[in-house]
PDB file of N, CA and C in Angstrom:
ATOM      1  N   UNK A   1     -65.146  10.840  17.412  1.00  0.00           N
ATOM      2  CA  UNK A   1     -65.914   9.761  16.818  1.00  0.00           C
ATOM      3  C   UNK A   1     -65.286   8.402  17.168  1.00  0.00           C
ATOM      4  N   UNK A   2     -64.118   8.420  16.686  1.00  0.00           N
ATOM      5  CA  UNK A   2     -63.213   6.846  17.587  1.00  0.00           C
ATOM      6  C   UNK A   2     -63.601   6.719  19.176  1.00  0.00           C
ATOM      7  N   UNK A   3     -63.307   7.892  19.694  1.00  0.00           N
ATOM      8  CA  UNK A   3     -63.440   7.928  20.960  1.00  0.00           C
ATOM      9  C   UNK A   3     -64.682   6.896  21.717  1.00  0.00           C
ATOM     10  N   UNK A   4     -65.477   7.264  20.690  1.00  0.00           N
ATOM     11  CA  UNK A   4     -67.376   6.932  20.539  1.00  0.00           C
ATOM     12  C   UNK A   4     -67.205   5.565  20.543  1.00  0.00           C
ATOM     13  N   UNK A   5     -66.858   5.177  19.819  1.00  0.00           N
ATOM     14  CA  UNK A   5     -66.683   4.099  19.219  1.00  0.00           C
ATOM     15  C   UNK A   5     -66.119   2.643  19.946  1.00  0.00           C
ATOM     16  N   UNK A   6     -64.958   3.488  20.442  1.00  0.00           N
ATOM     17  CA  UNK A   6     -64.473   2.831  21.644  1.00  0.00           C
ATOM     18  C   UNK A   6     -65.275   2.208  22.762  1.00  0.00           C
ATOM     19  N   UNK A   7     -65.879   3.222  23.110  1.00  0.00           N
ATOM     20  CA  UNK A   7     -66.480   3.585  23.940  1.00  0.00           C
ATOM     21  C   UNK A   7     -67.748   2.536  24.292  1.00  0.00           C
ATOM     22  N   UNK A   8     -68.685   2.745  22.915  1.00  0.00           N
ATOM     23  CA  UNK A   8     -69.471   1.629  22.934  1.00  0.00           C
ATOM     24  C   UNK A   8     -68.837  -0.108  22.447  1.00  0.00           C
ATOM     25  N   UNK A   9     -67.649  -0.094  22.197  1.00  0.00           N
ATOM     26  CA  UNK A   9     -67.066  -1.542  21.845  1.00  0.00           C
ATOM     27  C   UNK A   9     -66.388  -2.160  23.630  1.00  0.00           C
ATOM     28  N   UNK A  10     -66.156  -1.324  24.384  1.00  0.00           N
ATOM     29  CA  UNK A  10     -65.819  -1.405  25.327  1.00  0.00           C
ATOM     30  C   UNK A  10     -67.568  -2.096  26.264  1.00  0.00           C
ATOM     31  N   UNK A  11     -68.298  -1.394  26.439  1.00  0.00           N
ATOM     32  CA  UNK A  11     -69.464  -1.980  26.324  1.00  0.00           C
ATOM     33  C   UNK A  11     -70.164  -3.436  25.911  1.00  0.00           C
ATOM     34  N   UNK A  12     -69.963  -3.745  24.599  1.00  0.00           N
ATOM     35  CA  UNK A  12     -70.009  -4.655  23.822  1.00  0.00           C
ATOM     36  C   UNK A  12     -69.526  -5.962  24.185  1.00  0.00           C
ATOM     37  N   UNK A  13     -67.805  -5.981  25.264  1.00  0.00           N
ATOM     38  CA  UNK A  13     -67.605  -7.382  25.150  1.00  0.00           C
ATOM     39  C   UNK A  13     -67.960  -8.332  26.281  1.00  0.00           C
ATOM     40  N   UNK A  14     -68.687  -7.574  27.377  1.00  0.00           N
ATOM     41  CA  UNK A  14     -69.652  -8.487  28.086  1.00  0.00           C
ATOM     42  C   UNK A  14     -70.272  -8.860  27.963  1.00  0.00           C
ATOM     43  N   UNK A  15     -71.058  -8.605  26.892  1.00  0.00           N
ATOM     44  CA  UNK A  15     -72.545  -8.121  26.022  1.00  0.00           C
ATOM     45  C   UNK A  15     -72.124  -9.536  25.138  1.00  0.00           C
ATOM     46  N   UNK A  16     -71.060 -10.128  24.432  1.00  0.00           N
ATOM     47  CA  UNK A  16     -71.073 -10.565  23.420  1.00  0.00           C
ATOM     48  C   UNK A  16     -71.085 -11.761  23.787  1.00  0.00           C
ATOM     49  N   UNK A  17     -70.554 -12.130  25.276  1.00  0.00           N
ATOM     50  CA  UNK A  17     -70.309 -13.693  25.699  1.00  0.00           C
ATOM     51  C   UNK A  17     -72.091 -14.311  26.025  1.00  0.00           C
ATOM     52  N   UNK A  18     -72.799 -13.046  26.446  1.00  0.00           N
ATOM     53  CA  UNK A  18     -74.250 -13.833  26.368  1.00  0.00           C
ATOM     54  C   UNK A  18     -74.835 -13.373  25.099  1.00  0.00           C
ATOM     55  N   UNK A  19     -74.541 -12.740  23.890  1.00  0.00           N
ATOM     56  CA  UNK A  19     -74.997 -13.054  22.902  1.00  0.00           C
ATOM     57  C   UNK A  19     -74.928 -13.695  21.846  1.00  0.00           C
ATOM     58  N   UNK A  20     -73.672 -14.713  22.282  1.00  0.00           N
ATOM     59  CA  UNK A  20     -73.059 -15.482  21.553  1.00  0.00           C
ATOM     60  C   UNK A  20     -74.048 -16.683  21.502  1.00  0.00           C
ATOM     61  N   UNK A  21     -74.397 -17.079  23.338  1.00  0.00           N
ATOM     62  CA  UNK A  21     -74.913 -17.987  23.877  1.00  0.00           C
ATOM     63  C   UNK A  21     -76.231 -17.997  23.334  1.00  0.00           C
ATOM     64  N   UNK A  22     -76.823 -16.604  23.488  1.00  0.00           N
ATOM     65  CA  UNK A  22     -78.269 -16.844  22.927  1.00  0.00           C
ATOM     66  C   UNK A  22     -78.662 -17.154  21.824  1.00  0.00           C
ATOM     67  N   UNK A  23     -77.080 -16.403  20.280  1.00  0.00           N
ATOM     68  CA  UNK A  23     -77.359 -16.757  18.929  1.00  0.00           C
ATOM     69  C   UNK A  23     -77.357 -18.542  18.973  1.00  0.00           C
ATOM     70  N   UNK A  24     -76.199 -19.497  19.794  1.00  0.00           N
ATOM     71  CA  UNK A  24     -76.356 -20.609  19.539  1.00  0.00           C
ATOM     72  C   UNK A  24     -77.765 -21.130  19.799  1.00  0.00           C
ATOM     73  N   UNK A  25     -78.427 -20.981  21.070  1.00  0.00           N
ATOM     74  CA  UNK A  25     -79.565 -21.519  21.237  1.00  0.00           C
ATOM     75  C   UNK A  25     -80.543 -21.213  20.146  1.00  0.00           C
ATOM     76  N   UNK A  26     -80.597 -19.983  19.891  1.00  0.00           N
ATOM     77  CA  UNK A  26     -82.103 -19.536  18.766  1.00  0.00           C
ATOM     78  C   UNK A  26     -81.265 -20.195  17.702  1.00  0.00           C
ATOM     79  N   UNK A  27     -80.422 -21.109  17.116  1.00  0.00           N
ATOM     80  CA  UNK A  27     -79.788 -21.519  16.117  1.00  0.00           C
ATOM     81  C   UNK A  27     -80.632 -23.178  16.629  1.00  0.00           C
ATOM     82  N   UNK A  28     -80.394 -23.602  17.629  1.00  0.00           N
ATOM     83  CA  UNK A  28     -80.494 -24.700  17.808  1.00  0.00           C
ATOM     84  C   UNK A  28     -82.132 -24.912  17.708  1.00  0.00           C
ATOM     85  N   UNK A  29     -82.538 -24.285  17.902  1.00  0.00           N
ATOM     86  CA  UNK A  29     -84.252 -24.119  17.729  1.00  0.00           C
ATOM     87  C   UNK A  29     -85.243 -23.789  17.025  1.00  0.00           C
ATOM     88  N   UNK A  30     -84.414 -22.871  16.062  1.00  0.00           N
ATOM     89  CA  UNK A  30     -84.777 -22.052  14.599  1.00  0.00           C
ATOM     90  C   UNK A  30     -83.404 -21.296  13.805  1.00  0.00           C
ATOM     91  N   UNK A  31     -82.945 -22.034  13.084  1.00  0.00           N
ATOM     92  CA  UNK A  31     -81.639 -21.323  12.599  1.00  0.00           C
ATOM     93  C   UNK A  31     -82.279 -20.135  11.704  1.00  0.00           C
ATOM     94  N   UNK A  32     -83.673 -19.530  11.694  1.00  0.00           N
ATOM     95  CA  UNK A  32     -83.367 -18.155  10.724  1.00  0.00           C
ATOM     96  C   UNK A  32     -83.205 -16.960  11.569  1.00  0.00           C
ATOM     97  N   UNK A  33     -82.535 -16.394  10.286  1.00  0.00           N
ATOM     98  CA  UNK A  33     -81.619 -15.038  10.442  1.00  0.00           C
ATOM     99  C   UNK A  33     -83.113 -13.741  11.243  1.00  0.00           C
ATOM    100  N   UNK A  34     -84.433 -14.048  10.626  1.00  0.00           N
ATOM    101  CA  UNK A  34     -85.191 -13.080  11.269  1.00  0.00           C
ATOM    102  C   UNK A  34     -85.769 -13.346  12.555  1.00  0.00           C
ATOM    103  N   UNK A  35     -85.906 -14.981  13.197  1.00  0.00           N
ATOM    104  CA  UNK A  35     -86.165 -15.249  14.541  1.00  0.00           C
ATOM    105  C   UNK A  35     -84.573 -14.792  15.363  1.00  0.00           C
ATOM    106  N   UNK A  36     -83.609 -14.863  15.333  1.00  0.00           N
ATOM    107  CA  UNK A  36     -82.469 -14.533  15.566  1.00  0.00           C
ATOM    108  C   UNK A  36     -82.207 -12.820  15.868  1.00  0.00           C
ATOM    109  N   UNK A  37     -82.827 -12.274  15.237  1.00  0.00           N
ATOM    110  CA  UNK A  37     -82.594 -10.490  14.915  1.00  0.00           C
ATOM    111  C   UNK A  37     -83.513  -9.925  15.779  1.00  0.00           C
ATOM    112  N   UNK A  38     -84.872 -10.385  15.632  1.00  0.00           N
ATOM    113  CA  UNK A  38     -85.883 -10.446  16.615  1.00  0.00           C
ATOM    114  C   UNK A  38     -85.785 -10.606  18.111  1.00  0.00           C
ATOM    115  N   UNK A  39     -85.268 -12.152  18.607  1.00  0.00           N
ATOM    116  CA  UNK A  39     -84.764 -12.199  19.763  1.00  0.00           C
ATOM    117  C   UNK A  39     -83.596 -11.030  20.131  1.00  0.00           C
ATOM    118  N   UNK A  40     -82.734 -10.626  19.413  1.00  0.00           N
ATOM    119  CA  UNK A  40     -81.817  -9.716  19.441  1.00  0.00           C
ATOM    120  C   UNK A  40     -82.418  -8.500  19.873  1.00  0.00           C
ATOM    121  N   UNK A  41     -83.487  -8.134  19.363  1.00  0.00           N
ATOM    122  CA  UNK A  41     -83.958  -6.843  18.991  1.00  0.00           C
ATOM    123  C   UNK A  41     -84.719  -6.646  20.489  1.00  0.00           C
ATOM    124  N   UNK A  42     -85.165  -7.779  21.110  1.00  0.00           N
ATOM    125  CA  UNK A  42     -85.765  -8.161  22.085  1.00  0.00           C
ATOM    126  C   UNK A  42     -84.797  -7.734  23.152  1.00  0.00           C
ATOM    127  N   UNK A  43     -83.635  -8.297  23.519  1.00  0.00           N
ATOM    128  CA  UNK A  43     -82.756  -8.547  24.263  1.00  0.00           C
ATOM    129  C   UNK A  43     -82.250  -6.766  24.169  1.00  0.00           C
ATOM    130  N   UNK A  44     -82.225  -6.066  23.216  1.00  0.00           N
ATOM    131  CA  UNK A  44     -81.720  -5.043  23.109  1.00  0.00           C
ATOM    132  C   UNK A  44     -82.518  -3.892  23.903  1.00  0.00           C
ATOM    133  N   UNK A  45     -83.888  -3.947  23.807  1.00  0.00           N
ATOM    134  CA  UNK A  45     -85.095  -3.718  24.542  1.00  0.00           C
ATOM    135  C   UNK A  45     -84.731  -3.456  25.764  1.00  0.00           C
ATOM    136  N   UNK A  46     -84.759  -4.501  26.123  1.00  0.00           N
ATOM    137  CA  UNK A  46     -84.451  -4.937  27.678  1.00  0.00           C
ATOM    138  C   UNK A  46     -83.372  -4.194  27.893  1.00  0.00           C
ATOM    139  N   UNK A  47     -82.040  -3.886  27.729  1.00  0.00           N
ATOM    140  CA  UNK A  47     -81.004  -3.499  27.727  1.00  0.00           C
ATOM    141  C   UNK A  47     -81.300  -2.329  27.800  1.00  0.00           C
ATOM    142  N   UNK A  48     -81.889  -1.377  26.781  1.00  0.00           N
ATOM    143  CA  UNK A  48     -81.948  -0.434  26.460  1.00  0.00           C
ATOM    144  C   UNK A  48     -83.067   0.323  27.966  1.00  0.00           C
ATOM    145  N   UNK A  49     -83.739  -0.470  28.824  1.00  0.00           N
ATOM    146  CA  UNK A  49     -84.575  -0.038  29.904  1.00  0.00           C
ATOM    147  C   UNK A  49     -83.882  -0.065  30.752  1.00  0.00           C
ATOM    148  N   UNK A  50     -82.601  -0.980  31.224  1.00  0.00           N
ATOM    149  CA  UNK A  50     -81.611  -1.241  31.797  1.00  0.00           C
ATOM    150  C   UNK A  50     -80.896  -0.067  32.046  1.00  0.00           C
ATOM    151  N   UNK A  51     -80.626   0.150  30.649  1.00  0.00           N
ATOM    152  CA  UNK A  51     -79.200   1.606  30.956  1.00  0.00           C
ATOM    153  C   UNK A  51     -80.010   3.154  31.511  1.00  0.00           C
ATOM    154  N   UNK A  52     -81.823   3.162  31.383  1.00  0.00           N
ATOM    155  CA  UNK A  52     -82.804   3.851  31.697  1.00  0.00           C
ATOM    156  C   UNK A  52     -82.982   3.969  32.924  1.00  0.00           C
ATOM    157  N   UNK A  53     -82.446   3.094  33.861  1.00  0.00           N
ATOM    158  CA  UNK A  53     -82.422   3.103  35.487  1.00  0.00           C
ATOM    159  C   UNK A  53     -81.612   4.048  35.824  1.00  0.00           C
ATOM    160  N   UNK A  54     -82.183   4.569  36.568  1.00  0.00           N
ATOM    161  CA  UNK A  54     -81.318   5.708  37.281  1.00  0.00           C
ATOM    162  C   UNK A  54     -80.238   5.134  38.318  1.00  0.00           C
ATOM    163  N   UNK A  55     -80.093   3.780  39.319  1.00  0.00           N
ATOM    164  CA  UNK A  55     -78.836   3.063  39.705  1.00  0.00           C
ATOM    165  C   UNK A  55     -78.151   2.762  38.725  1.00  0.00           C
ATOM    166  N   UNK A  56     -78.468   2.604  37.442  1.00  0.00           N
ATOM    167  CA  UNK A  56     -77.486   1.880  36.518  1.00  0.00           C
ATOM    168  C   UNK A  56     -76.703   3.066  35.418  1.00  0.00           C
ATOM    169  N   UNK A  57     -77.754   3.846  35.652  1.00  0.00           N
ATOM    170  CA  UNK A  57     -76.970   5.051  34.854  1.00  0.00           C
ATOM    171  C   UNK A  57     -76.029   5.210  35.725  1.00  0.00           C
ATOM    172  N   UNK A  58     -75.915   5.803  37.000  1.00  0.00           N
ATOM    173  CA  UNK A  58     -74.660   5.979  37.810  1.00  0.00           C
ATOM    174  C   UNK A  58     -73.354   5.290  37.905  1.00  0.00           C
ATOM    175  N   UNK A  59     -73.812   4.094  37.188  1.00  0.00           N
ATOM    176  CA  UNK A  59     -72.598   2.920  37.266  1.00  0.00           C
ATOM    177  C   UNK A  59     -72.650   3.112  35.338  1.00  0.00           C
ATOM    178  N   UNK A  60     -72.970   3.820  34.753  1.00  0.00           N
ATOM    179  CA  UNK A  60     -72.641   3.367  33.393  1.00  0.00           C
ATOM    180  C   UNK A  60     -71.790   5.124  32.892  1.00  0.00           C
ATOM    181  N   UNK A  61     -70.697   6.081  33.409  1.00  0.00           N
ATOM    182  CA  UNK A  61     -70.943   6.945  33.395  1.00  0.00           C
ATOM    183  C   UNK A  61     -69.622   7.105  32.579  1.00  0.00           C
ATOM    184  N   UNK A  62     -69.212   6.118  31.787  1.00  0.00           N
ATOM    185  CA  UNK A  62     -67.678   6.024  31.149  1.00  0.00           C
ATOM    186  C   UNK A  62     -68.504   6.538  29.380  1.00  0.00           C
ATOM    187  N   UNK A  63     -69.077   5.985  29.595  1.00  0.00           N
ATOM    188  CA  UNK A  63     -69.521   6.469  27.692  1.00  0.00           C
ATOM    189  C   UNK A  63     -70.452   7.534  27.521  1.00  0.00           C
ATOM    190  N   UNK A  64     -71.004   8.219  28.885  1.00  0.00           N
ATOM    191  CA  UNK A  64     -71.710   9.432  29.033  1.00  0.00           C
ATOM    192  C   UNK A  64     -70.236  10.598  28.099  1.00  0.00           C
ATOM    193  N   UNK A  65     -69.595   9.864  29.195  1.00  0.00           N
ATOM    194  CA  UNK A  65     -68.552  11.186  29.373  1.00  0.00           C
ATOM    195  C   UNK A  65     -67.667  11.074  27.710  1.00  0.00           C
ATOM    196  N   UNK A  66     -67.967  10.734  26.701  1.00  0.00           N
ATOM    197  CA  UNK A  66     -67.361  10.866  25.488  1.00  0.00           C
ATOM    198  C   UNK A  66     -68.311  11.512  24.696  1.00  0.00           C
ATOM    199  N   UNK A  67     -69.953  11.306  25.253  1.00  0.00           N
ATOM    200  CA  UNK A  67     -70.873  12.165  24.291  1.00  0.00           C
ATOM    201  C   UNK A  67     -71.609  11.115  23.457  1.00  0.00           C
ATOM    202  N   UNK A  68     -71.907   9.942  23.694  1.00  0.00           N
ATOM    203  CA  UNK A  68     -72.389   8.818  23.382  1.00  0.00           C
ATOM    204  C   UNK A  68     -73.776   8.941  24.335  1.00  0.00           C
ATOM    205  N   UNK A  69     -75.023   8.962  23.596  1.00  0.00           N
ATOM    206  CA  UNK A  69     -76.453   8.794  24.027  1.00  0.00           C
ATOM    207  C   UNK A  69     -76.565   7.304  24.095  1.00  0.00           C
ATOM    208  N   UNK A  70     -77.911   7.102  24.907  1.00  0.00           N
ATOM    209  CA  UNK A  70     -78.459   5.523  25.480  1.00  0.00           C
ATOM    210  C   UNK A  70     -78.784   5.053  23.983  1.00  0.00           C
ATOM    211  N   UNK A  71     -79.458   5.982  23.119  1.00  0.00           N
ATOM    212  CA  UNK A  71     -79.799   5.375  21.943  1.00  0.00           C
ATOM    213  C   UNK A  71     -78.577   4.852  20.977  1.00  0.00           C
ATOM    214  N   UNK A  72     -78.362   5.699  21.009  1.00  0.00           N
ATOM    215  CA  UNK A  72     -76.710   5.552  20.083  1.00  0.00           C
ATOM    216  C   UNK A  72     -75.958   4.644  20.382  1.00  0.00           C
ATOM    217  N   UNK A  73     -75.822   4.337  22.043  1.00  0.00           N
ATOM    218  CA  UNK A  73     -75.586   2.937  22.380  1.00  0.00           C
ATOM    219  C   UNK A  73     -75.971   1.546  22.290  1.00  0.00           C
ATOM    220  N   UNK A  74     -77.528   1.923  22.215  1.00  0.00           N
ATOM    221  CA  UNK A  74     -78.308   0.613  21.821  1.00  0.00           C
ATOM    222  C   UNK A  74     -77.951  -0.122  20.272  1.00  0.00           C
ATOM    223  N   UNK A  75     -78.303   0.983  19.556  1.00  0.00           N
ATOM    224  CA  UNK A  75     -78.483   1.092  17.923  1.00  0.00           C
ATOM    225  C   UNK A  75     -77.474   0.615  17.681  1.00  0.00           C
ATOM    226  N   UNK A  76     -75.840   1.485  17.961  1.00  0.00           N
ATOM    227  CA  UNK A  76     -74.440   1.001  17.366  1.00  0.00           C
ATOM    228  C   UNK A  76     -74.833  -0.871  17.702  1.00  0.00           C
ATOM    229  N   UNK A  77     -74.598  -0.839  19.458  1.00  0.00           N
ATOM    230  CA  UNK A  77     -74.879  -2.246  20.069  1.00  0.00           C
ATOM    231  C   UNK A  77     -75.514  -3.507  18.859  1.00  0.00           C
ATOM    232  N   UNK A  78     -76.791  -3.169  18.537  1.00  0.00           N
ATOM    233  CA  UNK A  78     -77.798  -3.959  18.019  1.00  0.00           C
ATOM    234  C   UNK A  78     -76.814  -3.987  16.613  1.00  0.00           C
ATOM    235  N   UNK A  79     -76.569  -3.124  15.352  1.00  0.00           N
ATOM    236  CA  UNK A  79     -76.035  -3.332  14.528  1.00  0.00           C
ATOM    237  C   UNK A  79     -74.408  -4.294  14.509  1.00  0.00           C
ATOM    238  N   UNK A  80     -73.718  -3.834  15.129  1.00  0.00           N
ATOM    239  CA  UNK A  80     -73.087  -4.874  15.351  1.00  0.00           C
ATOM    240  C   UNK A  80     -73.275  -6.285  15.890  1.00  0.00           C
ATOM    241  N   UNK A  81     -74.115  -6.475  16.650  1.00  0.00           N
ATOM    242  CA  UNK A  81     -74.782  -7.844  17.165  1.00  0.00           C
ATOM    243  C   UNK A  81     -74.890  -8.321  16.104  1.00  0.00           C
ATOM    244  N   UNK A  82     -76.087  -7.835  15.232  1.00  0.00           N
ATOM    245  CA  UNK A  82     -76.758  -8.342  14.122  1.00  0.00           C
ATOM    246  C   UNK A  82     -75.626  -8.385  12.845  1.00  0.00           C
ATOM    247  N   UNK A  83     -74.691  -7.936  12.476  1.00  0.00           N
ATOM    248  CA  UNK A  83     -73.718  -8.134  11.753  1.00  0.00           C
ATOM    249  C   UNK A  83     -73.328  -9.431  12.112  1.00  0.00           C
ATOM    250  N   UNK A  84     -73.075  -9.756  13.436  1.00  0.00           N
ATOM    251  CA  UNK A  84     -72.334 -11.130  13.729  1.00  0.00           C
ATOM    252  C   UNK A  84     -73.155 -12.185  13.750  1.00  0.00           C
ATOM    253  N   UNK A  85     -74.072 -11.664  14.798  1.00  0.00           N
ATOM    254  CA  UNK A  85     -75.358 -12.961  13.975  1.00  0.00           C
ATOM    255  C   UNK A  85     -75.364 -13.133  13.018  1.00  0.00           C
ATOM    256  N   UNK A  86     -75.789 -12.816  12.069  1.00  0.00           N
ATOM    257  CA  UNK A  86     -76.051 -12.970  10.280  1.00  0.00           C
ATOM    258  C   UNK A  86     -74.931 -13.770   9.553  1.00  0.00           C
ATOM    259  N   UNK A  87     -73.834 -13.034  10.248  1.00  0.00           N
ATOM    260  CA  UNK A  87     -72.361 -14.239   9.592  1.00  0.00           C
ATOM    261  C   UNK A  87     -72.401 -15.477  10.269  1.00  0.00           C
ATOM    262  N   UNK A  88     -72.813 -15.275  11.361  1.00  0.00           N
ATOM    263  CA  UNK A  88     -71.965 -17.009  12.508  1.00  0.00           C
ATOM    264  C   UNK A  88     -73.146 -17.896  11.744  1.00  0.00           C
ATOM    265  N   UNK A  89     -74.847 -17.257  11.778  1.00  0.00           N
ATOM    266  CA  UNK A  89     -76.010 -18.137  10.788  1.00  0.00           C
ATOM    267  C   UNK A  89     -75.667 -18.494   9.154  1.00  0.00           C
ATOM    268  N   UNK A  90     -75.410 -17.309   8.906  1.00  0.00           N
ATOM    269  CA  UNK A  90     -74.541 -17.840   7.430  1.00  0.00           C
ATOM    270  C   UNK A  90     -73.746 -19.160   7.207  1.00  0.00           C
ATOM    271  N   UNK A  91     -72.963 -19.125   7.965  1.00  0.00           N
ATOM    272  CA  UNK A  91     -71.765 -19.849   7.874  1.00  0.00           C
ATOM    273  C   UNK A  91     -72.408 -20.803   8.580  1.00  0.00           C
ATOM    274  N   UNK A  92     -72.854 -21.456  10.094  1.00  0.00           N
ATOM    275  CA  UNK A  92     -73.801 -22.642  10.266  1.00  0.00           C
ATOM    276  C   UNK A  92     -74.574 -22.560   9.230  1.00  0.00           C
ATOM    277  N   UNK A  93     -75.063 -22.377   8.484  1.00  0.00           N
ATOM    278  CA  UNK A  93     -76.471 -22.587   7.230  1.00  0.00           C
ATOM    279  C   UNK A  93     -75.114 -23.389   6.378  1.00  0.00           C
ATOM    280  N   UNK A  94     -74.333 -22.714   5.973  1.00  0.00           N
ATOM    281  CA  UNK A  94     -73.316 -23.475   4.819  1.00  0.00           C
ATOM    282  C   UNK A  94     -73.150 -24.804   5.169  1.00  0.00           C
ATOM    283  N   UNK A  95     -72.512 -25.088   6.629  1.00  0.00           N
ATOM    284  CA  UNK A  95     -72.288 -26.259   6.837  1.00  0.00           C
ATOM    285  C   UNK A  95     -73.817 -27.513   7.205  1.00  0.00           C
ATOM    286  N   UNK A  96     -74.353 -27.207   7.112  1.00  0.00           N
ATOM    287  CA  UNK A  96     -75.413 -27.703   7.409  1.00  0.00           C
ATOM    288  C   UNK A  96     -76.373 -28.402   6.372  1.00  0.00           C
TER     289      UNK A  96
END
């Protein structure tokens, strides 16, 4: 289960430098938490058709091999996204 875990966090931190970028913009344009989750949910989409390519599966074959599914990757992915979104909007909403 750590293994898993790893596995998809390892994943995650390329993932986080353009979702950082995108939470600022949908902040700068609409700071709510459900246009934000949405675009997320969007972006995750996309991602999730991404890892569905058969060239990209071949290059994605590190979190196969722990027993981690595309879904399970998405889902963990998206919940944690959306954990951090929700705080970084929180906390811009406070100061604001």
């Amino acid at each position: 289960m750590l293994n898993q875990f790893r596995a998809i966090l390892f994943y995650y931190r390329p993932i986080a430098v353009w979702s950082f970028v995108v939470t600022v913009l949908v902040t700068i344009y609409n700071p709510g938490i459900v246009c934000a989750l949405l675009t997320k949910l969007f972006l995750m989409l996309l991602f999730w058709l991404m890892i569905n390519d058969r060239n990209m599966r071949r290059k994605l074959k590190f979190y196969k091999m722990v027993g981690v599914s595309n879904f399970k990757l998405v889902a963990t992915l998206y919940a944690i996204d959306s954990l951090i979104t929700c705080s970084f909007l929180l906390l811009i909403k406070g100061f604001i």
